[in-house]
PDB file of N, CA and C in Angstrom:
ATOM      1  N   UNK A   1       1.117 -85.040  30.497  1.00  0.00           N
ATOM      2  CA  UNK A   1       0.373 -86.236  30.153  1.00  0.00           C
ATOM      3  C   UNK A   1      -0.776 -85.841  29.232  1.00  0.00           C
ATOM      4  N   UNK A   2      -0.979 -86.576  28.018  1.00  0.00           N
ATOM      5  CA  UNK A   2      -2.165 -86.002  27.425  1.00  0.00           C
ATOM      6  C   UNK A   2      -3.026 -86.968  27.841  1.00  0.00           C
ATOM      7  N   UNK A   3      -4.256 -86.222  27.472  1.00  0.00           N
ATOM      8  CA  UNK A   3      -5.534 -86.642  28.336  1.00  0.00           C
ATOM      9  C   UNK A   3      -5.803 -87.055  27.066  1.00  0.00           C
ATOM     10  N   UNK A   4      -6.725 -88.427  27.211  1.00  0.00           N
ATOM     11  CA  UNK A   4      -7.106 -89.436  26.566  1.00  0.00           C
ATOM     12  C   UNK A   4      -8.573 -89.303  26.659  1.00  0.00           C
ATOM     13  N   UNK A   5      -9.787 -88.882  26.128  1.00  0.00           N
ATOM     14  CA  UNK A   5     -11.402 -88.535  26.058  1.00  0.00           C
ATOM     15  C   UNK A   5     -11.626 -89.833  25.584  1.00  0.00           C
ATOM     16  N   UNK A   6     -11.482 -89.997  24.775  1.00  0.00           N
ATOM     17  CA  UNK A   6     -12.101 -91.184  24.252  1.00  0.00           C
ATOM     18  C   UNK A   6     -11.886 -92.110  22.936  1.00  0.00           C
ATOM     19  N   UNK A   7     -12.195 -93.087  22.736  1.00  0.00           N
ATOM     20  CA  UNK A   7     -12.004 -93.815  21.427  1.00  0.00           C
ATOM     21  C   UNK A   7     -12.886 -93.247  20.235  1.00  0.00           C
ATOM     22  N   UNK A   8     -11.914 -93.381  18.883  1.00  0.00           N
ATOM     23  CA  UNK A   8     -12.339 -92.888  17.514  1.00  0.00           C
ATOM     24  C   UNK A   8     -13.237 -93.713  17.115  1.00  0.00           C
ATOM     25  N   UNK A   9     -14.379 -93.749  17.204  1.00  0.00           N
ATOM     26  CA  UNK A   9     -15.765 -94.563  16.718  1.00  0.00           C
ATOM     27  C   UNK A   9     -16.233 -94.300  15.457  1.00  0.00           C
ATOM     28  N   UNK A  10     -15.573 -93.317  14.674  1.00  0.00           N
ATOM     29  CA  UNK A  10     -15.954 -92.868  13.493  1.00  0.00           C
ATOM     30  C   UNK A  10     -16.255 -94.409  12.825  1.00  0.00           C
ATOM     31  N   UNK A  11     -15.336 -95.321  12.674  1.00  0.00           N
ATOM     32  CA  UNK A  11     -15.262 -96.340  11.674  1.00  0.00           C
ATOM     33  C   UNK A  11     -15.761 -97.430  12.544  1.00  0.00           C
ATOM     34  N   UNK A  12     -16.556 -97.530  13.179  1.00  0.00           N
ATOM     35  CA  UNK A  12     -17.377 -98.217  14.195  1.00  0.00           C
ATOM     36  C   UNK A  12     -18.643 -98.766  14.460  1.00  0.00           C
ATOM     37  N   UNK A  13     -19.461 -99.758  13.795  1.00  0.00           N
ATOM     38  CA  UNK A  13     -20.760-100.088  13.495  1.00  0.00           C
ATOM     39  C   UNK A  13     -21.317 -99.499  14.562  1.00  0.00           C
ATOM     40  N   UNK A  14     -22.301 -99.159  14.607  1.00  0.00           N
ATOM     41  CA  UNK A  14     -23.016 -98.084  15.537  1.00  0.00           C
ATOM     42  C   UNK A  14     -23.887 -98.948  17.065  1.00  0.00           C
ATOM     43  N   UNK A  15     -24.153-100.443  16.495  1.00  0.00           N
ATOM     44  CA  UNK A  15     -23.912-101.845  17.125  1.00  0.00           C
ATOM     45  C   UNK A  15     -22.911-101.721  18.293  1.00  0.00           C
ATOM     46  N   UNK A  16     -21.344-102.093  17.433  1.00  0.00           N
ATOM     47  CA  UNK A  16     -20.625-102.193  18.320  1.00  0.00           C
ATOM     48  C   UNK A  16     -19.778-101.055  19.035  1.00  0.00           C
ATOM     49  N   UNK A  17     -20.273-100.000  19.399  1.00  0.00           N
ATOM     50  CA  UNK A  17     -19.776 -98.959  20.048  1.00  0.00           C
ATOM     51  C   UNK A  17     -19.617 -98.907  21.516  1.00  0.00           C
ATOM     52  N   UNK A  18     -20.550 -99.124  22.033  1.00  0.00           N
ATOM     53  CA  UNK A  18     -20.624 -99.763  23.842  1.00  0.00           C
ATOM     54  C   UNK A  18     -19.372-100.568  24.201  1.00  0.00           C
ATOM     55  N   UNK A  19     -19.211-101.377  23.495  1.00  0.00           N
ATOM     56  CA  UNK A  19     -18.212-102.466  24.038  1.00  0.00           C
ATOM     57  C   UNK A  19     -16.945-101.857  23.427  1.00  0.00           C
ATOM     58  N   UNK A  20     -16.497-100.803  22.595  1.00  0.00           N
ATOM     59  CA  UNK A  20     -15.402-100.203  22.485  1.00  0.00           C
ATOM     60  C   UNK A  20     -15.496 -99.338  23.198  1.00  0.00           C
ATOM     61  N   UNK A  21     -16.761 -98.641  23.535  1.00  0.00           N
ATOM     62  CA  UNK A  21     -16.385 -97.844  25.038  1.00  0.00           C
ATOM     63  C   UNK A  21     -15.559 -98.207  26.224  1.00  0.00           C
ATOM     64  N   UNK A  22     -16.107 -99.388  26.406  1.00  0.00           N
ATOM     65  CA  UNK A  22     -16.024-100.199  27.874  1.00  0.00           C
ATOM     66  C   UNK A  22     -14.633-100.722  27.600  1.00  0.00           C
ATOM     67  N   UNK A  23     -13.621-101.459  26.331  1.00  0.00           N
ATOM     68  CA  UNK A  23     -12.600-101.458  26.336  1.00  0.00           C
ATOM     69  C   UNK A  23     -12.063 -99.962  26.445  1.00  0.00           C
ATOM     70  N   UNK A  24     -12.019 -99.475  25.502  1.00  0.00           N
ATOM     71  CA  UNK A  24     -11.402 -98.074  26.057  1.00  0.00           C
ATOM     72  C   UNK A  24     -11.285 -97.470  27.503  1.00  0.00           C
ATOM     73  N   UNK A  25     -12.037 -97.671  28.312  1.00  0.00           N
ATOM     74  CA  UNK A  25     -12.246 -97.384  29.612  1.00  0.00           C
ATOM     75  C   UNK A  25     -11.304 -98.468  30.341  1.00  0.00           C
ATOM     76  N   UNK A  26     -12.047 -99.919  30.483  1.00  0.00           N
ATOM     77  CA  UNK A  26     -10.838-100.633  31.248  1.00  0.00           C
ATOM     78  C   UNK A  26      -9.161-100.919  30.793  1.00  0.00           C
ATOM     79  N   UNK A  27      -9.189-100.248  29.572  1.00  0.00           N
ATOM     80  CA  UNK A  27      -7.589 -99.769  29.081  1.00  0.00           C
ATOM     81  C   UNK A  27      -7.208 -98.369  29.823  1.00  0.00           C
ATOM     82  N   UNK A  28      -7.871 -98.119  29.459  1.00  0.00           N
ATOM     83  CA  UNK A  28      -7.364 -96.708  30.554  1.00  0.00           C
ATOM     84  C   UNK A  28      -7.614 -96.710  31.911  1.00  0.00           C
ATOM     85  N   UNK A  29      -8.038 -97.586  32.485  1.00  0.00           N
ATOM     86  CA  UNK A  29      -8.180 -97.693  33.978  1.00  0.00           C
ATOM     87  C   UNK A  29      -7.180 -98.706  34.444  1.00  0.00           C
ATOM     88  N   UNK A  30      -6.605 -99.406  33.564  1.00  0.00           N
ATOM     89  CA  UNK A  30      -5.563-100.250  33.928  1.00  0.00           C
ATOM     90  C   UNK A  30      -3.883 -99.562  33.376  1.00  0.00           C
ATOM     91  N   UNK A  31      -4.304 -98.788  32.904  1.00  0.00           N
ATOM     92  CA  UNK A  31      -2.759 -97.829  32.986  1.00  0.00           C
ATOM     93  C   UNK A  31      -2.939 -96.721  34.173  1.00  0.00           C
ATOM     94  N   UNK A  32      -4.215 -96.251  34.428  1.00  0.00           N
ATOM     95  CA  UNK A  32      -3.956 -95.378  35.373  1.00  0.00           C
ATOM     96  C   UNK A  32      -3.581 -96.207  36.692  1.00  0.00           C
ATOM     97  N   UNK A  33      -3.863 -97.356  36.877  1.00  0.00           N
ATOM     98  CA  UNK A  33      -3.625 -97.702  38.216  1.00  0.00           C
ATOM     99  C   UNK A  33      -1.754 -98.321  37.957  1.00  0.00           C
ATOM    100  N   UNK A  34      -1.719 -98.569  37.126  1.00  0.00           N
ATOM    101  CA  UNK A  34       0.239 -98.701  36.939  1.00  0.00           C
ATOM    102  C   UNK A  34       0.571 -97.811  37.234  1.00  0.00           C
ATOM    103  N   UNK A  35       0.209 -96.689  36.454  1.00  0.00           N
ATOM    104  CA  UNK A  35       1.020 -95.228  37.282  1.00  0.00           C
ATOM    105  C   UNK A  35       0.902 -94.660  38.523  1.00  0.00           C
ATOM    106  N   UNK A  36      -0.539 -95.012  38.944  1.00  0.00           N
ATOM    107  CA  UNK A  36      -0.627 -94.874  40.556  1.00  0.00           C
ATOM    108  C   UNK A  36       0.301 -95.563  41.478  1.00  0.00           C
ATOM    109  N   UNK A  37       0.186 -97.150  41.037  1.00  0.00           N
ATOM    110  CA  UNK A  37       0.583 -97.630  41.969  1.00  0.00           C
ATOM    111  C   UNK A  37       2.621 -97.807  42.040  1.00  0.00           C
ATOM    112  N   UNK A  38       2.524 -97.171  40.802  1.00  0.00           N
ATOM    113  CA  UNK A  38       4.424 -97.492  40.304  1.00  0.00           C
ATOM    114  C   UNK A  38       5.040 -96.204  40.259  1.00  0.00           C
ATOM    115  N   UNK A  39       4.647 -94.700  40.742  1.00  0.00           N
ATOM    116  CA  UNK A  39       4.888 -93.370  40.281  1.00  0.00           C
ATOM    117  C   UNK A  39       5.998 -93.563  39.649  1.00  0.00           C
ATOM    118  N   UNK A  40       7.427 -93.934  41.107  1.00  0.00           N
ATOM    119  CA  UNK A  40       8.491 -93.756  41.093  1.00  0.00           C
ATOM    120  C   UNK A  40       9.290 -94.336  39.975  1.00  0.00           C
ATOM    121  N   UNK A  41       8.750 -95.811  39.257  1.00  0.00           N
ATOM    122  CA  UNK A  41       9.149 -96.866  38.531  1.00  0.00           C
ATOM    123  C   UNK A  41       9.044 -96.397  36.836  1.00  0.00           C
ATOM    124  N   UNK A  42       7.440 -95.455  36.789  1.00  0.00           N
ATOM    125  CA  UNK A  42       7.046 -95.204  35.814  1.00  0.00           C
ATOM    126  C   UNK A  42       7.848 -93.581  35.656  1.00  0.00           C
ATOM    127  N   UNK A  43       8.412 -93.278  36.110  1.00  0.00           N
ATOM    128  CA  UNK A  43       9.141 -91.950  35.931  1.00  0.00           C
ATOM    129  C   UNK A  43      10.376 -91.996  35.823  1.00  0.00           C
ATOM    130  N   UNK A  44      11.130 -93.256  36.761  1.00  0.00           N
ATOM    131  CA  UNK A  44      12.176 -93.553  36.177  1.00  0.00           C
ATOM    132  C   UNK A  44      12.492 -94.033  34.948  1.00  0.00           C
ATOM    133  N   UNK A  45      11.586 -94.748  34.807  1.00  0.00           N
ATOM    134  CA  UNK A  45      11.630 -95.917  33.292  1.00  0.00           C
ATOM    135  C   UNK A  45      11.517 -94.764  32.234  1.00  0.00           C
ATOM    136  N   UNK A  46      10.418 -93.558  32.323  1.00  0.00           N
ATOM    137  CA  UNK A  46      10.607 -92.451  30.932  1.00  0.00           C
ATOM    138  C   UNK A  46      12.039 -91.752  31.141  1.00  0.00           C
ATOM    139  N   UNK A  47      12.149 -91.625  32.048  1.00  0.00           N
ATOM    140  CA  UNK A  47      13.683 -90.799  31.780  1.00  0.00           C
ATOM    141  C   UNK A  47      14.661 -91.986  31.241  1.00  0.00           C
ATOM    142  N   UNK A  48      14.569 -93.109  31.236  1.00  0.00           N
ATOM    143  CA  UNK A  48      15.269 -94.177  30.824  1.00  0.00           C
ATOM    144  C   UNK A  48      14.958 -94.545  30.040  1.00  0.00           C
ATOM    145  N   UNK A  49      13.563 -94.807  29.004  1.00  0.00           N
ATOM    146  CA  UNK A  49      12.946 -95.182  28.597  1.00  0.00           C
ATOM    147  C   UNK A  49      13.185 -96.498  28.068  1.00  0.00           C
ATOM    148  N   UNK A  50      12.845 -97.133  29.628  1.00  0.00           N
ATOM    149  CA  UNK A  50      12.591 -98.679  29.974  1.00  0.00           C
ATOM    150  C   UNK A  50      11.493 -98.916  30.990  1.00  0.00           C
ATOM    151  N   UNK A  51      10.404 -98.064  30.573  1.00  0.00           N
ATOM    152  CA  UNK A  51       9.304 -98.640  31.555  1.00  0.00           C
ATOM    153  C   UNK A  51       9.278 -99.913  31.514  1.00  0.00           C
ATOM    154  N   UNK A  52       9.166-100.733  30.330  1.00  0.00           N
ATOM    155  CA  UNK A  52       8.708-102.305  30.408  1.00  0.00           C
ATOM    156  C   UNK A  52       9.347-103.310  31.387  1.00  0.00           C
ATOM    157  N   UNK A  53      10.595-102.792  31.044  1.00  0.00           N
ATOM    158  CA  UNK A  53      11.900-103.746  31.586  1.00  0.00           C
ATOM    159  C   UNK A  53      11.480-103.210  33.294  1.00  0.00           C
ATOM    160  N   UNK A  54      11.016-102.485  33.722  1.00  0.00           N
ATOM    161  CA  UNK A  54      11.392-101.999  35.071  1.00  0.00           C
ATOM    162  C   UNK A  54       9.588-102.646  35.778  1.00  0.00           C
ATOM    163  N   UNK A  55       8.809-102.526  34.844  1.00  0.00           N
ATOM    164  CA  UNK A  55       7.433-102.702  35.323  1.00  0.00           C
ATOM    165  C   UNK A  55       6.797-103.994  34.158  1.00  0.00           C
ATOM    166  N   UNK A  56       7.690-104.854  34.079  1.00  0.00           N
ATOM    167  CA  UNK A  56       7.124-105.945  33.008  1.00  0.00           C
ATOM    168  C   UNK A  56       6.325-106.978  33.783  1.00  0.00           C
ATOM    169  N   UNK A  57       6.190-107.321  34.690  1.00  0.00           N
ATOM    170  CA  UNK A  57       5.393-108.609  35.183  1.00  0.00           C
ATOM    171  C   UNK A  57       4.119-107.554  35.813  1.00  0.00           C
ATOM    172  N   UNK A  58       3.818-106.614  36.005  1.00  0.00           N
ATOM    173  CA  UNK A  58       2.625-105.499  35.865  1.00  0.00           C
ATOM    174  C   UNK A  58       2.135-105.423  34.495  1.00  0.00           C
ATOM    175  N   UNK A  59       2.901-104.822  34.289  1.00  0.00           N
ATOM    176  CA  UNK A  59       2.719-104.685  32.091  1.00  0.00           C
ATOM    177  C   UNK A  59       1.633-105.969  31.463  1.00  0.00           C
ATOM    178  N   UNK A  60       2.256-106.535  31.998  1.00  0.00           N
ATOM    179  CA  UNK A  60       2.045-108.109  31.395  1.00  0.00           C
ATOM    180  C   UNK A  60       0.752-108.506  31.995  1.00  0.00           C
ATOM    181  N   UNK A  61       0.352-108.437  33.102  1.00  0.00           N
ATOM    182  CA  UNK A  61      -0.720-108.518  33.975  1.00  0.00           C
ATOM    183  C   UNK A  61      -1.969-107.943  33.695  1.00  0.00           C
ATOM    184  N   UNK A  62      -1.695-106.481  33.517  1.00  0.00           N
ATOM    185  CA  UNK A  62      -2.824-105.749  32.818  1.00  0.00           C
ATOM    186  C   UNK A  62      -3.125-106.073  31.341  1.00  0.00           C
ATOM    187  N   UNK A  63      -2.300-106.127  30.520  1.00  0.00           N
ATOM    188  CA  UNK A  63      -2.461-106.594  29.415  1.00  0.00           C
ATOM    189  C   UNK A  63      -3.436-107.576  29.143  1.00  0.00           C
ATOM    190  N   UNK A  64      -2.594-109.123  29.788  1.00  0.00           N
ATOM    191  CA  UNK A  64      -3.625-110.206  30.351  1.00  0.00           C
ATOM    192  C   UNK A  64      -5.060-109.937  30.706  1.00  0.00           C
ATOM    193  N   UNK A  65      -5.220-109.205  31.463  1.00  0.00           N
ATOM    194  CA  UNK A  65      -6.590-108.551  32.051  1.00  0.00           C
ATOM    195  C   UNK A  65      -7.281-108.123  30.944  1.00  0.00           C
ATOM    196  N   UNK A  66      -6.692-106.995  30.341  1.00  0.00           N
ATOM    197  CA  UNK A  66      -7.362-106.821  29.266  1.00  0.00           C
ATOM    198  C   UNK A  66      -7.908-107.426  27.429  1.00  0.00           C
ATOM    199  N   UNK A  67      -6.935-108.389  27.698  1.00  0.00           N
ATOM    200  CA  UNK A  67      -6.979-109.834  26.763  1.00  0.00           C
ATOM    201  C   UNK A  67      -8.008-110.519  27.254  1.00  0.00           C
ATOM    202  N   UNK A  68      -8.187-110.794  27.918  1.00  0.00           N
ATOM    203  CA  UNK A  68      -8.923-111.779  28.725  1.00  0.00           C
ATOM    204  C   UNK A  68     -10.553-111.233  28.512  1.00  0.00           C
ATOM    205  N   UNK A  69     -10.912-110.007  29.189  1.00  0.00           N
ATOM    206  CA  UNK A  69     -12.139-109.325  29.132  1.00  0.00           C
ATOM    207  C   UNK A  69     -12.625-109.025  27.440  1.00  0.00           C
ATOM    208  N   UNK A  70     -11.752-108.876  26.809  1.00  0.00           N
ATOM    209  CA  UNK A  70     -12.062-107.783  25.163  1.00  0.00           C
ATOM    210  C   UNK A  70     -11.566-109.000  24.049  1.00  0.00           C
ATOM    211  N   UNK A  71     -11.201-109.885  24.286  1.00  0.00           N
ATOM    212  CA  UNK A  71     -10.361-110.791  23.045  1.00  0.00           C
ATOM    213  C   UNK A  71     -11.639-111.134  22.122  1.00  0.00           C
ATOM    214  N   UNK A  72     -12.896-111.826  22.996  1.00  0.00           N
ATOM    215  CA  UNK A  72     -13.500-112.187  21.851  1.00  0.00           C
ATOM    216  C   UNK A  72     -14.767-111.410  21.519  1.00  0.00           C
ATOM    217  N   UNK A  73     -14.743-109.497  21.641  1.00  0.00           N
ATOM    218  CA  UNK A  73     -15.490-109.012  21.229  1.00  0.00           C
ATOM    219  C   UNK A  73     -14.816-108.388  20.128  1.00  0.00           C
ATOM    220  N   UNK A  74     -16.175-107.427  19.877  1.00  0.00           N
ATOM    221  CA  UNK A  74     -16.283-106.679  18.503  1.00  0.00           C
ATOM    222  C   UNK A  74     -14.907-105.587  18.702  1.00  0.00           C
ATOM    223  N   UNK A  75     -14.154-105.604  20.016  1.00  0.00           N
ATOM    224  CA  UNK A  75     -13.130-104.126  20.159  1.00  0.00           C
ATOM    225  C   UNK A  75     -12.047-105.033  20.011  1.00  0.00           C
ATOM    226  N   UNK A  76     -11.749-106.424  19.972  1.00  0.00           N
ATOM    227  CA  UNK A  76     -10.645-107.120  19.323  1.00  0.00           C
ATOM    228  C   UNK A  76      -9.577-106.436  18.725  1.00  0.00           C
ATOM    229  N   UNK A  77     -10.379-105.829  17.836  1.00  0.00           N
ATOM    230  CA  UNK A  77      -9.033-105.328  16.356  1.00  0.00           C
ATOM    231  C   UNK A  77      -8.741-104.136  17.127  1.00  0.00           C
ATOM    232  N   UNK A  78      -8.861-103.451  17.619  1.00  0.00           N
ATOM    233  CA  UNK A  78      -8.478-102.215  18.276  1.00  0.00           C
ATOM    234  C   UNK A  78      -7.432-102.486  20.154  1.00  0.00           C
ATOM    235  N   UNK A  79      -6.059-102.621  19.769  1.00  0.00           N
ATOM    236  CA  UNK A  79      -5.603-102.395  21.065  1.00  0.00           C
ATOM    237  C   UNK A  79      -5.573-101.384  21.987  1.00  0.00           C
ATOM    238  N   UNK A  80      -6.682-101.003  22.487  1.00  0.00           N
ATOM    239  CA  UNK A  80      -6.692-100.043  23.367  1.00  0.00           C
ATOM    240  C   UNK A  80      -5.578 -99.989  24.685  1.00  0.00           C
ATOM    241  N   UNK A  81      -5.147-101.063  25.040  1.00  0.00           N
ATOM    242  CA  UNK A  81      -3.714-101.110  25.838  1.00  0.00           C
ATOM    243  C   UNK A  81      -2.976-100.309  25.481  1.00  0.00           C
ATOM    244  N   UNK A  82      -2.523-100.860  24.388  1.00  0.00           N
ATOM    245  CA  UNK A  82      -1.206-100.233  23.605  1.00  0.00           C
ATOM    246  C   UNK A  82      -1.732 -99.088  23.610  1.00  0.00           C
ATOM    247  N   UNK A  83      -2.753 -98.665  23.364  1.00  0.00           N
ATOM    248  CA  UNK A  83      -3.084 -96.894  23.101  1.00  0.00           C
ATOM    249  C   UNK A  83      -2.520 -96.321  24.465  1.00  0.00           C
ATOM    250  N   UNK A  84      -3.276 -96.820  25.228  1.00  0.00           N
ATOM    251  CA  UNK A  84      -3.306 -95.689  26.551  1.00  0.00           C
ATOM    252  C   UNK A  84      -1.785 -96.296  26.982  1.00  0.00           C
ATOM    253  N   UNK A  85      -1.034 -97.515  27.025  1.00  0.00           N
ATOM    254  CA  UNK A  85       0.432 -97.043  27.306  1.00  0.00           C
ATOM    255  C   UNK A  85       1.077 -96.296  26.624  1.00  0.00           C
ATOM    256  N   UNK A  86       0.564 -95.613  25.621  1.00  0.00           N
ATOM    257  CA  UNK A  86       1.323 -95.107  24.640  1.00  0.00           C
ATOM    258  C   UNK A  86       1.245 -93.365  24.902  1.00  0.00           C
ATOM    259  N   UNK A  87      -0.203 -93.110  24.770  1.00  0.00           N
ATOM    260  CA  UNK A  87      -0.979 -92.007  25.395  1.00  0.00           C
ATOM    261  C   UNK A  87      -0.652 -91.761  27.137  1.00  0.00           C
ATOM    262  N   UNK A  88      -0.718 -92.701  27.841  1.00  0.00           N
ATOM    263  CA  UNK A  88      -0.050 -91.972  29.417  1.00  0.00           C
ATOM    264  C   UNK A  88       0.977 -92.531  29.793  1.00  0.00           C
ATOM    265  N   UNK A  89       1.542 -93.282  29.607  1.00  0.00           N
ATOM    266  CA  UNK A  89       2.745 -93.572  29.741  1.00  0.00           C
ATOM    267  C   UNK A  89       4.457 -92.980  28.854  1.00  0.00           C
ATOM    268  N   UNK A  90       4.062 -92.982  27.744  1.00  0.00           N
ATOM    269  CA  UNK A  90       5.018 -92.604  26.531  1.00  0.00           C
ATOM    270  C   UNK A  90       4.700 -91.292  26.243  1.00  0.00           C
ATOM    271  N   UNK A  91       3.122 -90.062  26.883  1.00  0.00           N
ATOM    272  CA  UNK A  91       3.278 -89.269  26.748  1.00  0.00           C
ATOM    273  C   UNK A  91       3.105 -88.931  25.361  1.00  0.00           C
ATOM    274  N   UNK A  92       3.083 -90.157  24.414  1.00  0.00           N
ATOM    275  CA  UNK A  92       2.344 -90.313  23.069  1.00  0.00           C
ATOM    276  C   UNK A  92       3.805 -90.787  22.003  1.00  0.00           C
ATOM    277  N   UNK A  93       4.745 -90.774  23.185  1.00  0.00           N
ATOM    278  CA  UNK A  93       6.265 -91.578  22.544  1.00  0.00           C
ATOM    279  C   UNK A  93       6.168 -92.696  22.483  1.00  0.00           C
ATOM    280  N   UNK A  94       5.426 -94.021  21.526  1.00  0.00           N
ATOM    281  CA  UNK A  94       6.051 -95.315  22.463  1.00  0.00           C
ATOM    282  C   UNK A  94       7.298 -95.823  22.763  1.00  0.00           C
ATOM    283  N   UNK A  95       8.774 -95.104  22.150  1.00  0.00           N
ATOM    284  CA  UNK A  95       9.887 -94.970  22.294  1.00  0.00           C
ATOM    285  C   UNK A  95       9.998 -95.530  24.039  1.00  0.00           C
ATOM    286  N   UNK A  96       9.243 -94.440  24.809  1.00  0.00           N
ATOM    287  CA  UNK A  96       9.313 -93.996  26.012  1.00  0.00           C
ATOM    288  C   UNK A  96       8.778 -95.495  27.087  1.00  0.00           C
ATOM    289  N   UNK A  97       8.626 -96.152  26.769  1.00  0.00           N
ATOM    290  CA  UNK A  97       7.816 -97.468  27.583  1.00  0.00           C
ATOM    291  C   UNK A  97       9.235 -98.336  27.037  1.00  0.00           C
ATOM    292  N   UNK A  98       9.920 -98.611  25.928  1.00  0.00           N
ATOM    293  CA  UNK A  98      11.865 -99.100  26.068  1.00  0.00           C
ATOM    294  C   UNK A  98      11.125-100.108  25.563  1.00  0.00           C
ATOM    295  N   UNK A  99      12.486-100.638  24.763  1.00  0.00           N
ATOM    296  CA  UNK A  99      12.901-102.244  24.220  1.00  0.00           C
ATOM    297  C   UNK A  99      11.844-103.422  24.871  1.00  0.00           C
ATOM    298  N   UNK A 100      11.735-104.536  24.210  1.00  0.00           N
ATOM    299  CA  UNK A 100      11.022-105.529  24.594  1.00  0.00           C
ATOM    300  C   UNK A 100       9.755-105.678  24.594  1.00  0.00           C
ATOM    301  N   UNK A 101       8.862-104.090  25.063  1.00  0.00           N
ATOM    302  CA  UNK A 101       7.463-104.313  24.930  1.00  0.00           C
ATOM    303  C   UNK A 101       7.013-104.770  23.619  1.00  0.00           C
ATOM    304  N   UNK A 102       6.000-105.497  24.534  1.00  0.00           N
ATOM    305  CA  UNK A 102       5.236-106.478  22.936  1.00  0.00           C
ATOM    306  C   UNK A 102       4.194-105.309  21.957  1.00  0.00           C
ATOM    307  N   UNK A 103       4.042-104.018  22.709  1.00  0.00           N
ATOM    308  CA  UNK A 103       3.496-103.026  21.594  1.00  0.00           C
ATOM    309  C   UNK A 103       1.727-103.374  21.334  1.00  0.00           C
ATOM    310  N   UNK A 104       1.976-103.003  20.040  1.00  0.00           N
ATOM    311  CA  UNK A 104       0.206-103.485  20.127  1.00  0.00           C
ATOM    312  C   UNK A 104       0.164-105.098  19.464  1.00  0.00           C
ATOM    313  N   UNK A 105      -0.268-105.664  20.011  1.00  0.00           N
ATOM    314  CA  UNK A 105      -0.573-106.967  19.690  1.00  0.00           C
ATOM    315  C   UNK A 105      -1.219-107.645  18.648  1.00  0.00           C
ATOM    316  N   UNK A 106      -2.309-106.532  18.087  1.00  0.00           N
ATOM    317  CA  UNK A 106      -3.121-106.575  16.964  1.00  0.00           C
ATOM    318  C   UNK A 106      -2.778-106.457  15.807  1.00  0.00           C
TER     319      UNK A 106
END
């Protein structure tokens, strides 16, 4: 699993950096708890690579969550979801998360 430190702020008004922290963080705290709470689902699905299809009404949930909290700030343009499913889930494949996912949204 690669470890995910943090979001690229280089191109980042110096303003809005906090609140791309804080998305970055509850993106990555909402994939770590999919994989906590799904080990078996999320390990089957990479060897299959159909996480979505196997963990989609979760998928979808966190997503939501994270739509919901970040849509109408300054971290908008940046899907940090899609990152960290991509980064701990896909292992940095998004191949690996399968057909159907909606990807990055942005």
């Amino acid at each position: 699993m690669r470890k995910s430190t943090g979001p690229d702020l280089s191109t980042v008004a110096p303003a809005d950096q906090e609140i791309h922290k804080k998305a970055f963080r509850f993106a990555k705290l909402l994939v770590d708890e999919l994989m906590l709470y799904n080990k078996e689902k999320v390990a089957l699905g990479k060897r299959q690579h159909d996480v979505y299809a196997l963990l989609q009404e979760d998928i979808d949930k966190s997503r939501l969550a994270y739509e919901k909290k970040f849509a109408n700030t300054p971290a908008a343009h940046v899907d940090y979801f899609h990152q960290q499913m991509v980064a701990q889930i896909g292992e940095g494949d998004p191949t690996a998360i399968g057909p159907g996912y909606p990807g990055s949204l942005v």
